[in-house]
Protein backbone atom coordinates (compact mmCIF):
# COMPACT_ATOMS: atom_id res chain seq x y z
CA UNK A 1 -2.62 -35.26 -26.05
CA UNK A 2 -1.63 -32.68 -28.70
CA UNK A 3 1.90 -34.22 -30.47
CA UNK A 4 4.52 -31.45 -28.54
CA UNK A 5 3.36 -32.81 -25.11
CA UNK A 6 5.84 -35.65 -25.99
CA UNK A 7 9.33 -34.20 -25.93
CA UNK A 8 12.53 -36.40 -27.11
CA UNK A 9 15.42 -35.70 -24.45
CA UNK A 10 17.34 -33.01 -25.63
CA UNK A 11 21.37 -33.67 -26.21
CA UNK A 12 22.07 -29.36 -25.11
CA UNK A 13 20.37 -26.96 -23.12
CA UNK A 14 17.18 -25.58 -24.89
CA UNK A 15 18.06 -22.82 -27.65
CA UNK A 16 16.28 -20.03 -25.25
CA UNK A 17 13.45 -18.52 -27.57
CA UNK A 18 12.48 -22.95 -27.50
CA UNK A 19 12.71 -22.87 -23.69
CA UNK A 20 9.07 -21.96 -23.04
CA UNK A 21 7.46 -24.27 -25.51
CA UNK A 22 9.34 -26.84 -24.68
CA UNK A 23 8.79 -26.47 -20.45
CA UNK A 24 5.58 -25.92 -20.84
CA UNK A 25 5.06 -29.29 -23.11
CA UNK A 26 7.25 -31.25 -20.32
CA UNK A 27 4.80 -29.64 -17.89
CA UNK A 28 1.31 -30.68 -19.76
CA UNK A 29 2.86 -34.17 -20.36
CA UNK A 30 3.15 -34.93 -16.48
CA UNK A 31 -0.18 -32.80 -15.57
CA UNK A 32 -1.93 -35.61 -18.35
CA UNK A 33 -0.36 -38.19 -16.48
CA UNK A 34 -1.97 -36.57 -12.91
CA UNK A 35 -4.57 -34.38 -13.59
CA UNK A 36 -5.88 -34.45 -9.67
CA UNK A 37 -3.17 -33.99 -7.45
CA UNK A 38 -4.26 -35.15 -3.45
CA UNK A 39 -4.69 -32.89 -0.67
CA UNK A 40 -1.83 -34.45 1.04
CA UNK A 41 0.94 -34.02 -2.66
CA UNK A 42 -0.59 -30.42 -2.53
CA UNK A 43 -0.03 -29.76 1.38
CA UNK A 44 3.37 -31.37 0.89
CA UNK A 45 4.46 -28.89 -1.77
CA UNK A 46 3.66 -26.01 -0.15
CA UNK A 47 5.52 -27.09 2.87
CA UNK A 48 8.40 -28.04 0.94
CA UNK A 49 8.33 -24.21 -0.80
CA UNK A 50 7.84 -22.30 2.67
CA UNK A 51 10.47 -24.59 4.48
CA UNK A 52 13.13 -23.80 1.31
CA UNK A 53 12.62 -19.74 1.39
CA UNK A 54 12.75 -19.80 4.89
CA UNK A 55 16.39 -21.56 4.95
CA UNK A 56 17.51 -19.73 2.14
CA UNK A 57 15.95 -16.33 3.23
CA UNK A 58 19.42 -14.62 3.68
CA UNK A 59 20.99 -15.86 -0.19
CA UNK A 60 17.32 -14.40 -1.34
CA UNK A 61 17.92 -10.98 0.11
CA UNK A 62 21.55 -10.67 -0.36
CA UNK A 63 20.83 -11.71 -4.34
CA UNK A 64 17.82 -9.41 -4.48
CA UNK A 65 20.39 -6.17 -3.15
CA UNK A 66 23.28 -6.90 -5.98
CA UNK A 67 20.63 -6.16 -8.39
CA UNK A 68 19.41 -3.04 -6.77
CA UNK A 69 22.84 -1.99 -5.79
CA UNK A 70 21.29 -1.45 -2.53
CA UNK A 71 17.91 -3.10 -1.27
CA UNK A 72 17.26 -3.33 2.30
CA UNK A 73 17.79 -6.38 3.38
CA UNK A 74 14.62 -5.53 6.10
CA UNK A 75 12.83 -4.73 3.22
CA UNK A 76 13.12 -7.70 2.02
CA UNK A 77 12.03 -9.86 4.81
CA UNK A 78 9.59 -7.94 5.01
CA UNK A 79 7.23 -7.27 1.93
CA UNK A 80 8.66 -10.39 0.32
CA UNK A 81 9.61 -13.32 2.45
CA UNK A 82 7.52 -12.67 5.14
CA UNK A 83 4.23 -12.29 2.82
CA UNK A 84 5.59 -14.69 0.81
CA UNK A 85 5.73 -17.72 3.63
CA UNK A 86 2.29 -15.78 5.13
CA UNK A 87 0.61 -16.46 2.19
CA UNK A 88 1.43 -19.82 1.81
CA UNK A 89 0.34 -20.76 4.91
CA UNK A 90 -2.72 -19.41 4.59
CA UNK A 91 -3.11 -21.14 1.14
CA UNK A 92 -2.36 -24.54 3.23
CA UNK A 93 -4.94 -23.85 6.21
CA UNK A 94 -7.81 -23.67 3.69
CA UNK A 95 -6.76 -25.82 1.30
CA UNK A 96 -8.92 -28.79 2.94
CA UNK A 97 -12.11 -26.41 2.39
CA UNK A 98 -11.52 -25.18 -0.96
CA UNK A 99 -10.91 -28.58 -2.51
CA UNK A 100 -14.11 -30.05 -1.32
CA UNK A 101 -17.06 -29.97 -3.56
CA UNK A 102 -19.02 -26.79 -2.85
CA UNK A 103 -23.10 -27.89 -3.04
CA UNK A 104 -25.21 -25.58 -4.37
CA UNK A 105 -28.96 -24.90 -4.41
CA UNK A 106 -31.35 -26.98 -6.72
CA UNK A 107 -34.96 -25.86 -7.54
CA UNK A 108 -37.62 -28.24 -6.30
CA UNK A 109 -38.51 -28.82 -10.01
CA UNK A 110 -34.84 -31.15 -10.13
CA UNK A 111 -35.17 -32.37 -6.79
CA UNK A 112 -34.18 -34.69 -5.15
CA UNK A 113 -31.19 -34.49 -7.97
CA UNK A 114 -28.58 -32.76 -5.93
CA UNK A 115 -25.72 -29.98 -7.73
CA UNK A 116 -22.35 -28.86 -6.55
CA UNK A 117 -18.85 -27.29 -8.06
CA UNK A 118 -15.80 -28.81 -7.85
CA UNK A 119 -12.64 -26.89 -8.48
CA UNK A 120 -10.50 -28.92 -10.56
CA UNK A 121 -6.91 -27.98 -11.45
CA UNK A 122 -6.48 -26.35 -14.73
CA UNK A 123 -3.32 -27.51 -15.96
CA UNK A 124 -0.18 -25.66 -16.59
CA UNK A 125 0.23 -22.38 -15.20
CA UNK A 126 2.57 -19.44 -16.96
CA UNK A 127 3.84 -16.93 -14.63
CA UNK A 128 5.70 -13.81 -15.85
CA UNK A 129 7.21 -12.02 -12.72
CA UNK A 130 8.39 -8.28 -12.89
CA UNK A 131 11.73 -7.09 -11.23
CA UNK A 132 10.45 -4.85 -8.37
CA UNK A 133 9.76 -7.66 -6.24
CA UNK A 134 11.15 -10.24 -7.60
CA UNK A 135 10.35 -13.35 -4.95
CA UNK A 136 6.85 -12.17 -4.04
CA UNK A 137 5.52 -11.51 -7.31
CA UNK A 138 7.06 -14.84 -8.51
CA UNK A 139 6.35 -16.73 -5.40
CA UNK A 140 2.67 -16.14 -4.42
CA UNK A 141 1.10 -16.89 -7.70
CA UNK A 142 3.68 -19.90 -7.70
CA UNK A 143 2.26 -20.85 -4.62
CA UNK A 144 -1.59 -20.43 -5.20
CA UNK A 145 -0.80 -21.97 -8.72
CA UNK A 146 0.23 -25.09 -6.59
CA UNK A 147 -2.27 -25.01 -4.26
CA UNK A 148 -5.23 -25.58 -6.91
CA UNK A 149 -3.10 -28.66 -8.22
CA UNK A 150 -1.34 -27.06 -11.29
CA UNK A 151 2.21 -27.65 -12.70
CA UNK A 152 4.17 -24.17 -13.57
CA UNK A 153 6.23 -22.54 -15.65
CA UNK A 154 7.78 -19.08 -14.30
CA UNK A 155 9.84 -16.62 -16.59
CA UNK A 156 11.32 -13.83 -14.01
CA UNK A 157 12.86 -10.70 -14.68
CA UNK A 158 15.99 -10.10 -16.54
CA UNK A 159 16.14 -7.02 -14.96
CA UNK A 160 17.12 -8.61 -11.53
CA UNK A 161 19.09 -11.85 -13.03
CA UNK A 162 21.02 -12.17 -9.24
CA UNK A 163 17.35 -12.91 -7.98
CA UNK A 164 16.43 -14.56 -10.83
CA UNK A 165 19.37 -17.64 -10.61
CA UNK A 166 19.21 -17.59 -7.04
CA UNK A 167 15.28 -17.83 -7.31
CA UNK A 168 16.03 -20.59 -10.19
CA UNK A 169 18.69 -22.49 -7.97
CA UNK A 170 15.91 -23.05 -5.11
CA UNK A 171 13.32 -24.11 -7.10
CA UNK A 172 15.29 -26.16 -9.16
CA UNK A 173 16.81 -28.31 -5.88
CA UNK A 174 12.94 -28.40 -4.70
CA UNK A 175 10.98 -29.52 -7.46
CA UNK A 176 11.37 -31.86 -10.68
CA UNK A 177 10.99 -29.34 -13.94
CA UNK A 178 7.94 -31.40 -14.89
CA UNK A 179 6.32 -29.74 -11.73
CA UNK A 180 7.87 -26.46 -11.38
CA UNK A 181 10.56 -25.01 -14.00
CA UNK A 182 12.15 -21.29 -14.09
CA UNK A 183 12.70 -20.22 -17.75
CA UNK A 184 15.17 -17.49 -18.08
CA UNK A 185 16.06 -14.71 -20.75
CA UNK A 186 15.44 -11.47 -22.01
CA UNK A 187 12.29 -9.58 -23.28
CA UNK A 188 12.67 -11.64 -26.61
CA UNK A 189 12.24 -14.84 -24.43
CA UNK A 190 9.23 -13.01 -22.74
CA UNK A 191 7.62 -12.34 -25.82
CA UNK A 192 8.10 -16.04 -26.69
CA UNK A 193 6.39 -17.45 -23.38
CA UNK A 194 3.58 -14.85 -23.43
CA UNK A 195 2.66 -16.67 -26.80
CA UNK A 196 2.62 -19.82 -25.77
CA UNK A 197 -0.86 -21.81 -24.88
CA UNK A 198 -0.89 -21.93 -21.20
CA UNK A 199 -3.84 -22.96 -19.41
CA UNK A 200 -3.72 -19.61 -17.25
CA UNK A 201 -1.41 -17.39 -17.30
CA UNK A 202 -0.53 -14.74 -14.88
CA UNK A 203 1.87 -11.18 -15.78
CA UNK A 204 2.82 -8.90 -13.36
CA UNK A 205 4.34 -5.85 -14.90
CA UNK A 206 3.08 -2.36 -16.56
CA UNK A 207 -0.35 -1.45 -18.30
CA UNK A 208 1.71 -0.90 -21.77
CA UNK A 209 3.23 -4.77 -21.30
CA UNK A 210 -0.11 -5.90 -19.96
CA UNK A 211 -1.56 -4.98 -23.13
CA UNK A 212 0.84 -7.04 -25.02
CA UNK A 213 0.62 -10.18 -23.01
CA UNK A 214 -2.69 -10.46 -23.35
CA UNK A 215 -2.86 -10.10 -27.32
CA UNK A 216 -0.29 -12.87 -27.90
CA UNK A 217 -2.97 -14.87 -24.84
CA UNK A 218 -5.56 -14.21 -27.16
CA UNK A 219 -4.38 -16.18 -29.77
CA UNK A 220 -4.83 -19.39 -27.55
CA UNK A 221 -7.57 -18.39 -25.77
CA UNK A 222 -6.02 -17.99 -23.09
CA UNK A 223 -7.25 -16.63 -19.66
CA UNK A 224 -4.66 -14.51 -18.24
CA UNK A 225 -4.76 -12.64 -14.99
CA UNK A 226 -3.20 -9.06 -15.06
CA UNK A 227 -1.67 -7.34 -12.37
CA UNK A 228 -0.42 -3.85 -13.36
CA UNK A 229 -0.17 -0.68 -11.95
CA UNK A 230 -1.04 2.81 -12.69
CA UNK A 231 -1.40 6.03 -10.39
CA UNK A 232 -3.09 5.13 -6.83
CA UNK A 233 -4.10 8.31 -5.12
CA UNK A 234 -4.30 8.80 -1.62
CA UNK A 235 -6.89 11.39 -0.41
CA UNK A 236 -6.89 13.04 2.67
CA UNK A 237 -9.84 14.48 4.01
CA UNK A 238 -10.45 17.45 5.60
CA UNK A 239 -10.19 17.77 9.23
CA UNK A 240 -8.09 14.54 9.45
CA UNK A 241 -4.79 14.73 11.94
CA UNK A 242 -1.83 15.71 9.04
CA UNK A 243 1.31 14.32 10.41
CA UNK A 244 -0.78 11.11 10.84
CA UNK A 245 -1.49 10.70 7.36
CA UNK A 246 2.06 11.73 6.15
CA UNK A 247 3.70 9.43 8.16
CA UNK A 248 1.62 6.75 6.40
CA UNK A 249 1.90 8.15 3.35
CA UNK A 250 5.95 8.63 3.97
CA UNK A 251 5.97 4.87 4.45
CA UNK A 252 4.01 3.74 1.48
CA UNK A 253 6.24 6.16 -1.02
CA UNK A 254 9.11 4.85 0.09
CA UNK A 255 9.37 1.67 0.67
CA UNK A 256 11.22 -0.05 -1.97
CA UNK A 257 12.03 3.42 -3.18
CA UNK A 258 8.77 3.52 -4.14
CA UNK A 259 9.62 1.22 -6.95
CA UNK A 260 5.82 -0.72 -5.79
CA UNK A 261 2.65 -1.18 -8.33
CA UNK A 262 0.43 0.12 -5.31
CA UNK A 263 3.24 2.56 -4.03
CA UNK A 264 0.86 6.04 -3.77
CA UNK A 265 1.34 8.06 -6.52
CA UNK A 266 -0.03 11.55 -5.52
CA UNK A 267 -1.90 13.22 -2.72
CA UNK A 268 -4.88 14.95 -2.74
CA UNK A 269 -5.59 17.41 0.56
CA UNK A 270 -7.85 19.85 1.41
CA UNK A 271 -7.41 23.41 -0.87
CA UNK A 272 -4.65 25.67 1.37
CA UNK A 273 -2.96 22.58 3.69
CA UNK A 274 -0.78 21.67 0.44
CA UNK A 275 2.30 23.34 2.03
CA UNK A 276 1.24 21.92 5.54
CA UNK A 277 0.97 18.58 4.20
CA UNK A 278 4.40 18.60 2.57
CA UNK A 279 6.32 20.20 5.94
CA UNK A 280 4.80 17.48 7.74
CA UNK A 281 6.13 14.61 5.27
CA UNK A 282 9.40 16.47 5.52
CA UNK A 283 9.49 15.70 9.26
CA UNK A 284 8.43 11.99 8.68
CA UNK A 285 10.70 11.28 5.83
CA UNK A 286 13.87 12.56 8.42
CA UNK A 287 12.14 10.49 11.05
CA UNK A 288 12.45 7.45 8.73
CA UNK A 289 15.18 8.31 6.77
CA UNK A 290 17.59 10.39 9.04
CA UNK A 291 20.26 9.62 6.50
CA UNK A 292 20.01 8.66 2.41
CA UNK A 293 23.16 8.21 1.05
CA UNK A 294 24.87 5.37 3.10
CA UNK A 295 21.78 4.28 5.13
CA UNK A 296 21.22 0.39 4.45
CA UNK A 297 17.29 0.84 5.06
CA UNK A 298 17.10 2.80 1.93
CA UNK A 299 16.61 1.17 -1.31
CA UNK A 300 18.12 2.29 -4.59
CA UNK A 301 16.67 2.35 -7.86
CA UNK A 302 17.28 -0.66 -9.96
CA UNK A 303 19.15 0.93 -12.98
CA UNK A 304 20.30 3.55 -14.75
CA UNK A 305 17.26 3.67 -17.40
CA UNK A 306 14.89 4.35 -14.33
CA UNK A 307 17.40 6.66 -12.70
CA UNK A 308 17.29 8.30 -15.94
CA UNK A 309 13.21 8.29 -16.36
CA UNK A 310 12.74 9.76 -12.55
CA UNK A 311 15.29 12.42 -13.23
CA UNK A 312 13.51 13.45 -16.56
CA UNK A 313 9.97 13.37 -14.35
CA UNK A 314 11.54 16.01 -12.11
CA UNK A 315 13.00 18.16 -14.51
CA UNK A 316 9.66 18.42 -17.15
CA UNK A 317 8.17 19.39 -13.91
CA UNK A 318 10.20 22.36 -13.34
CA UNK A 319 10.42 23.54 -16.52
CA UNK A 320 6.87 23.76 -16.43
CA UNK A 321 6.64 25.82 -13.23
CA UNK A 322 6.05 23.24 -10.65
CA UNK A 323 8.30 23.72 -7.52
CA UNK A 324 9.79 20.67 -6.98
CA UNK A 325 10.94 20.13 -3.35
CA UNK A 326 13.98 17.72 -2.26
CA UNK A 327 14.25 16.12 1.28
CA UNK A 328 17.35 15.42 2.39
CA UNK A 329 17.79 15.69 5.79
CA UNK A 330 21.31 15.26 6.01
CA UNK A 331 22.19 17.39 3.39
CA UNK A 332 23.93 14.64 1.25
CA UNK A 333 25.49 14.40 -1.70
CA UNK A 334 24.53 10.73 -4.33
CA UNK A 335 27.20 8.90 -5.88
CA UNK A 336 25.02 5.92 -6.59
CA UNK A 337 21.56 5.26 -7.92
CA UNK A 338 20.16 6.32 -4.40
CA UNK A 339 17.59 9.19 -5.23
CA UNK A 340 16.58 11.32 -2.51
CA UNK A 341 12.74 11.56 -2.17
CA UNK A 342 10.60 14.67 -4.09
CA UNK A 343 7.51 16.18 -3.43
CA UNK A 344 5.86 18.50 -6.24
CA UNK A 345 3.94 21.59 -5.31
CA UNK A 346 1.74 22.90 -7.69
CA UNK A 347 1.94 20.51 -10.81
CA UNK A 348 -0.12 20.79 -13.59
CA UNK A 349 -2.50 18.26 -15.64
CA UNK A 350 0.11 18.76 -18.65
CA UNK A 351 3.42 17.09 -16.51
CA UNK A 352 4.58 13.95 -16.88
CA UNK A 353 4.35 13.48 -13.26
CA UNK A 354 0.68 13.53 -13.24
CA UNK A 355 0.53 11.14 -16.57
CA UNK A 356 2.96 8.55 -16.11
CA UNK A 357 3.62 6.00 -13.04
CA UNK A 358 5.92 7.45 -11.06
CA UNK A 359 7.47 4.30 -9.70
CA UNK A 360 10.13 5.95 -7.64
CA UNK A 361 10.32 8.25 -4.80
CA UNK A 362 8.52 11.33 -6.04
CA UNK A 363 5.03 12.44 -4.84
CA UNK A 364 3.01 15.03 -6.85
CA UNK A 365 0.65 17.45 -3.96
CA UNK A 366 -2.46 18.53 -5.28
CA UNK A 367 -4.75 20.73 -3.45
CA UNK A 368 -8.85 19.88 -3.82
CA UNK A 369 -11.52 21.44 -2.52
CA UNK A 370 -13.35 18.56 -0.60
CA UNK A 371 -14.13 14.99 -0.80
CA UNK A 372 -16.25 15.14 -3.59
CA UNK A 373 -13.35 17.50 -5.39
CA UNK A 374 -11.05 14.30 -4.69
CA UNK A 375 -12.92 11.49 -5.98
CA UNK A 376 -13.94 14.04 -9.19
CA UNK A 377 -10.17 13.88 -9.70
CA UNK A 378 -9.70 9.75 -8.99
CA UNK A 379 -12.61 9.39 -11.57
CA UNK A 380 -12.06 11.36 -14.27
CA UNK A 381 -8.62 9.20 -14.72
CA UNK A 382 -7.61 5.37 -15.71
CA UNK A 383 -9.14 3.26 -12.33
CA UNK A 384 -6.10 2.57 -9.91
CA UNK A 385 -4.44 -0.56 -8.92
CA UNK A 386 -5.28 1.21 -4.98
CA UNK A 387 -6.91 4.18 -3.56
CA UNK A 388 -5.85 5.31 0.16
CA UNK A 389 -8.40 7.41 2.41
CA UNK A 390 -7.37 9.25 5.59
CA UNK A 391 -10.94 10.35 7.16
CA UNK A 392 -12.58 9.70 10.70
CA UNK A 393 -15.77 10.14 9.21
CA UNK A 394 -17.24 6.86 8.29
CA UNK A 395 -19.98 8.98 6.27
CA UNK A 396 -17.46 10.47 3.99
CA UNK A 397 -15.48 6.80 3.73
CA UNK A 398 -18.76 4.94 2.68
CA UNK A 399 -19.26 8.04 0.21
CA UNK A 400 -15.70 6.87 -1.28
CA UNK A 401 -15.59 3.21 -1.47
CA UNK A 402 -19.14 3.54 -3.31
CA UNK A 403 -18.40 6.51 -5.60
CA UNK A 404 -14.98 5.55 -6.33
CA UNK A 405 -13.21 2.39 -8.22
CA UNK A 406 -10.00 1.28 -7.59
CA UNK A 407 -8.12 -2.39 -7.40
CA UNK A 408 -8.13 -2.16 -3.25
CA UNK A 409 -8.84 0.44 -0.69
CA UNK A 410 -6.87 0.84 2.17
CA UNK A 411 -8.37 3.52 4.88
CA UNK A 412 -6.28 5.36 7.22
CA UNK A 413 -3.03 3.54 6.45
CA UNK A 414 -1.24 2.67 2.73
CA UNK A 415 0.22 -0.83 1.40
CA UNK A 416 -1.52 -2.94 4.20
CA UNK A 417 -4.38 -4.25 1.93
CA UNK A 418 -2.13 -6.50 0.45
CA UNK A 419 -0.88 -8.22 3.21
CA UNK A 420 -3.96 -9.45 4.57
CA UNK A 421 -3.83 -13.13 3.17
CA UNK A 422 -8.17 -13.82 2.89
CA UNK A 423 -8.46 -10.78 0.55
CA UNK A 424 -8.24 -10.42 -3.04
CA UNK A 425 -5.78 -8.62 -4.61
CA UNK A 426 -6.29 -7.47 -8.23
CA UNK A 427 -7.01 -4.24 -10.35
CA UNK A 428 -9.94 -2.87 -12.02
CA UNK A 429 -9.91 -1.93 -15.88
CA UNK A 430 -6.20 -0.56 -16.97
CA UNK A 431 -4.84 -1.44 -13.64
CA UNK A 432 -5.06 -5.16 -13.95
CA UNK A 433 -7.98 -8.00 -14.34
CA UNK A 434 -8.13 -10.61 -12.64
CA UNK A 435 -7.15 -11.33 -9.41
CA UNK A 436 -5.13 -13.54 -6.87
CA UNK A 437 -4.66 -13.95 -3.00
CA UNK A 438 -7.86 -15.17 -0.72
CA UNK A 439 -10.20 -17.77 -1.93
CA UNK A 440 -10.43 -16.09 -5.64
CA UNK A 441 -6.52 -16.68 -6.03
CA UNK A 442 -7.10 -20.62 -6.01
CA UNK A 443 -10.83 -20.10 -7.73
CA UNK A 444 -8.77 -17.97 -10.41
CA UNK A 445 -6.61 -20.97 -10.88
CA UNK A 446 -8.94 -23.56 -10.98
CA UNK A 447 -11.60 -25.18 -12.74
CA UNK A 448 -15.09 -24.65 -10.92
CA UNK A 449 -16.42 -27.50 -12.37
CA UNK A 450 -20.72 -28.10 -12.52
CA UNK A 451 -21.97 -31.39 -11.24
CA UNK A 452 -25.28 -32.38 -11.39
CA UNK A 453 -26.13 -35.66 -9.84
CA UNK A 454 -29.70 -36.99 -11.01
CA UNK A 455 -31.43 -39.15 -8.77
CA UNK A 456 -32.91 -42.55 -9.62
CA UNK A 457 -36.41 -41.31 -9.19
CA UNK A 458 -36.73 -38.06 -11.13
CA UNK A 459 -39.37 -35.59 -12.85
CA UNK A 460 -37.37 -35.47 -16.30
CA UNK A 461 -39.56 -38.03 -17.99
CA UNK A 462 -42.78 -35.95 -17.58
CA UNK A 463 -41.22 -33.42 -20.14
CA UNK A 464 -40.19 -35.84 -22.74
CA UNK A 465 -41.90 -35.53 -25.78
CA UNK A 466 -44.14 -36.21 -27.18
CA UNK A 467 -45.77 -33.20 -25.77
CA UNK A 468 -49.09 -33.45 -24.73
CA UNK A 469 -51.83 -31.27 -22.03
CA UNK A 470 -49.78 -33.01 -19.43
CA UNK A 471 -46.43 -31.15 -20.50
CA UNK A 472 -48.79 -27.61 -21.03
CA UNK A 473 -50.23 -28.22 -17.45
CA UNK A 474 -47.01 -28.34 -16.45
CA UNK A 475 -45.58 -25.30 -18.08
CA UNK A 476 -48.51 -23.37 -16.42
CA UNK A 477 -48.13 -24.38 -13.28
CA UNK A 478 -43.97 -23.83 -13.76
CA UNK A 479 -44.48 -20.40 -15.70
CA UNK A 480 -48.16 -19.37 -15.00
CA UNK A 481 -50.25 -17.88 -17.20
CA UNK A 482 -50.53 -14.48 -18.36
């Protein structure tokens, strides 16, 4: 036991930048003491967690609109509580199967010695949550970090500290801070938690961040999963029903704002339907949206900074001879950080729009050629956190999911990949590494452990030395001869 896993009771509250070290040393302390929680302990805590968000659902959602200013409260239910309490009971219907040693195939050369894996809990989990969604990106890593039989440490956003304290209060009334504990603080105290040695730890949050996190991890060694963002595209194929695909598309976008990691980030359509394809997300948005302004199903964005950043997106757009095209159906006027949503016709490879994550409710139109034309594009940039396909021709979707890379594909619809509990969810190269959700969230935060069980009549003496013909008639009948 390394000497800060024993911690003297403190007479104040932690001086904040000592917060991390000193939960996460409370947290190894009790792990050392149980290093194997049961089925049953682990069954029990997820219950407990599911049955506490569910109760508290409405303080959750009420908290997480004071920091927006305005979040839909369906919203919420929706993409957060409701994945949240899907996922953990998923995580408790195959908990059973996951825990139980895994056998696995042994040559005839060991036999009848018999090998398996064992996932074994790896300790004391980190988990730095962003602000976007601030109870599912906290929560579901929480969750599968319990699941595999780990203690946890979460530092959420400052950026949403009404979600944060309300997230803080429920955990705290669930769980002893030995087991679970919610550090809060600014970036500074971010910076301190990244660098501490964690047996795993998991960020949510941008590629620049991501990049950070993971230097100060390297320090300890430590494995980190990475779940960032960058630009998905969606690509619609020729031929494929356009007021289908932009309501989909409208839905994605705007969700949230569009304030989501796999939120799509631009369209590409077939060469001479760009204007086509933008009418017909006009129509959709108003179908959606038939109001902005007051309307309690629209989300705002969560400060002024990213007000600020969207605005600037839109305006280097125009000055550089993009038209840049507002819907607002009821011809409103904002007094708030509501921001109606933009679609850009004709942008250019120099914009900001087409470098930067848009995050927000703006969606660059980009007219291709074909198929191939489209994934030239999706290749030629940083691999996506998603990719979304609208085609009827299972020919040209093989062609994609093959000759394209991207975190998860959705085809014919946008967001939905995520919500389907038994897959992975994770990005590929700048987008994230890593991944969480399905069976490789728990095998992420586990152990898988090698176990080889000899039996008591074995072939291992006939290759101890000294080495002799017998040994060299063995290797030739093991490796042959040339």
């Amino acid at each position: 036991m390394s000497d800060d896993a024993v911690i003297p009771a403190p007479a104040e509250p932690f001086a904040p930048l000592e917060a991390p070290r000193l939960a996460l040393a409370r947290a190894r302390a009790a792990f050392d003491a149980d290093r194997y929680p049961s089925l049953e302990v682990r069954l029990q805590r997820l219950d407990q967690l599911a049955r506490a968000i569910v109760a508290r659902k409405e303080d959750l959602a009420a908290a997480v609109s004071r920091d927006f200013g305005n979040r839909s409260r369906h919203e919420t239910l929706l993409a957060e509580v409701m994945v949240t309490v899907s996922s953990i009971r998923y995580l408790a219907s195959n908990l059973r199967d996951w825990m139980a040693p895994q056998p696995r195939h042994v040559s005839w050369t060991f036999r009848p010695g018999r090998a398996s894996v064992t996932y074994q809990p790896l300790g004391v989990v980190g988990v730095i949550a962003p602000w976007n969604y601030p109870l599912q990106l906290a929560l579901v890593p929480l969750a599968t970090a319990l699941a595999a039989g780990n203690r946890v440490v979460l530092k959420p956003s400052e950026i949403t500290p009404e979600s944060s304290a309300t997230l803080g209060a429920l955990l705290g009334d669930l769980f002893p801070d030995d087991l679970v504990s919610v550090v809060q603080g600014d970036a500074a105290v971010g910076v301190a938690f990244s660098q501490q040695p964690w047996d795993h730890l998991v960020f949510t949050g941008s590629t620049r961040v991501g990049r950070a996190v993971m230097r100060a991890a390297a320090e300890h060694l430590t494995p980190v999963t990475l779940e960032l963002g960058g630009k998905s595209p969606v690509i619609v194929a020729p031929g494929f029903d356009l007021a289908r695909a932009a309501e989909r598309v409208a839905f994605g976008k705007l969700i949230n704002a569009g304030q989501t990691c796999i939120a799509p980030d631009y369209a590409l359509v077939p060469r001479g339907q760009e204007e086509a394809f933008a009418a017909a997300l006009g129509v959709q948005i108003a179908r959606l949206y038939p109001t902005l302004a007051k309307n309690p199903d629209y989300t705002s964005i969560i400060n002024g900074h990213h007000h600020a950043r969207l605005q600037h997106l839109l305006a280097d757009a125009r000055d550089r001879g993009a038209e840049v095209r507002t819907i607002n159906p009821a011809s409103e006027t904002f007094e708030d950080r509501r921001m109606p949503p933009h679609l850009i016709l004709r942008p250019s490879d120099e914009m900001a729009v087409l470098q930067d994550e848009i995050f927000g409710p703006i969606l660059p139109i980009i007219g291709v050629t074909d198929v191939d034309a489209a994934m030239a594009y999706v290749n030629a940039r940083p691999r996506p956190l998603a990719l979304y396909h609208f085609d009827r021709d299972e020919r040209r979707v093989q062609q994609v999911l093959r000759g394209t890379h991207a975190g998860g594909v959705c085809v014919n619809d946008t967001l939905m990949h995520i919500g389907q509990d038994d897959l992975p969810f994770g990005g590929v190269g700048p987008s994230g590494l890593g991944r969480y959700h399905g069976p490789e969230g728990f095998q992420s935060l586990s152990h898988p452990k090698a176990v080889f069980r000899q039996a008591r009549w074995n072939a291992g003496q006939l290759v101890n030395p000294p080495y002799g013909k017998a040994v060299e008639r063995l290797l030739d009948l093991l490796i042959g001869r040339a």
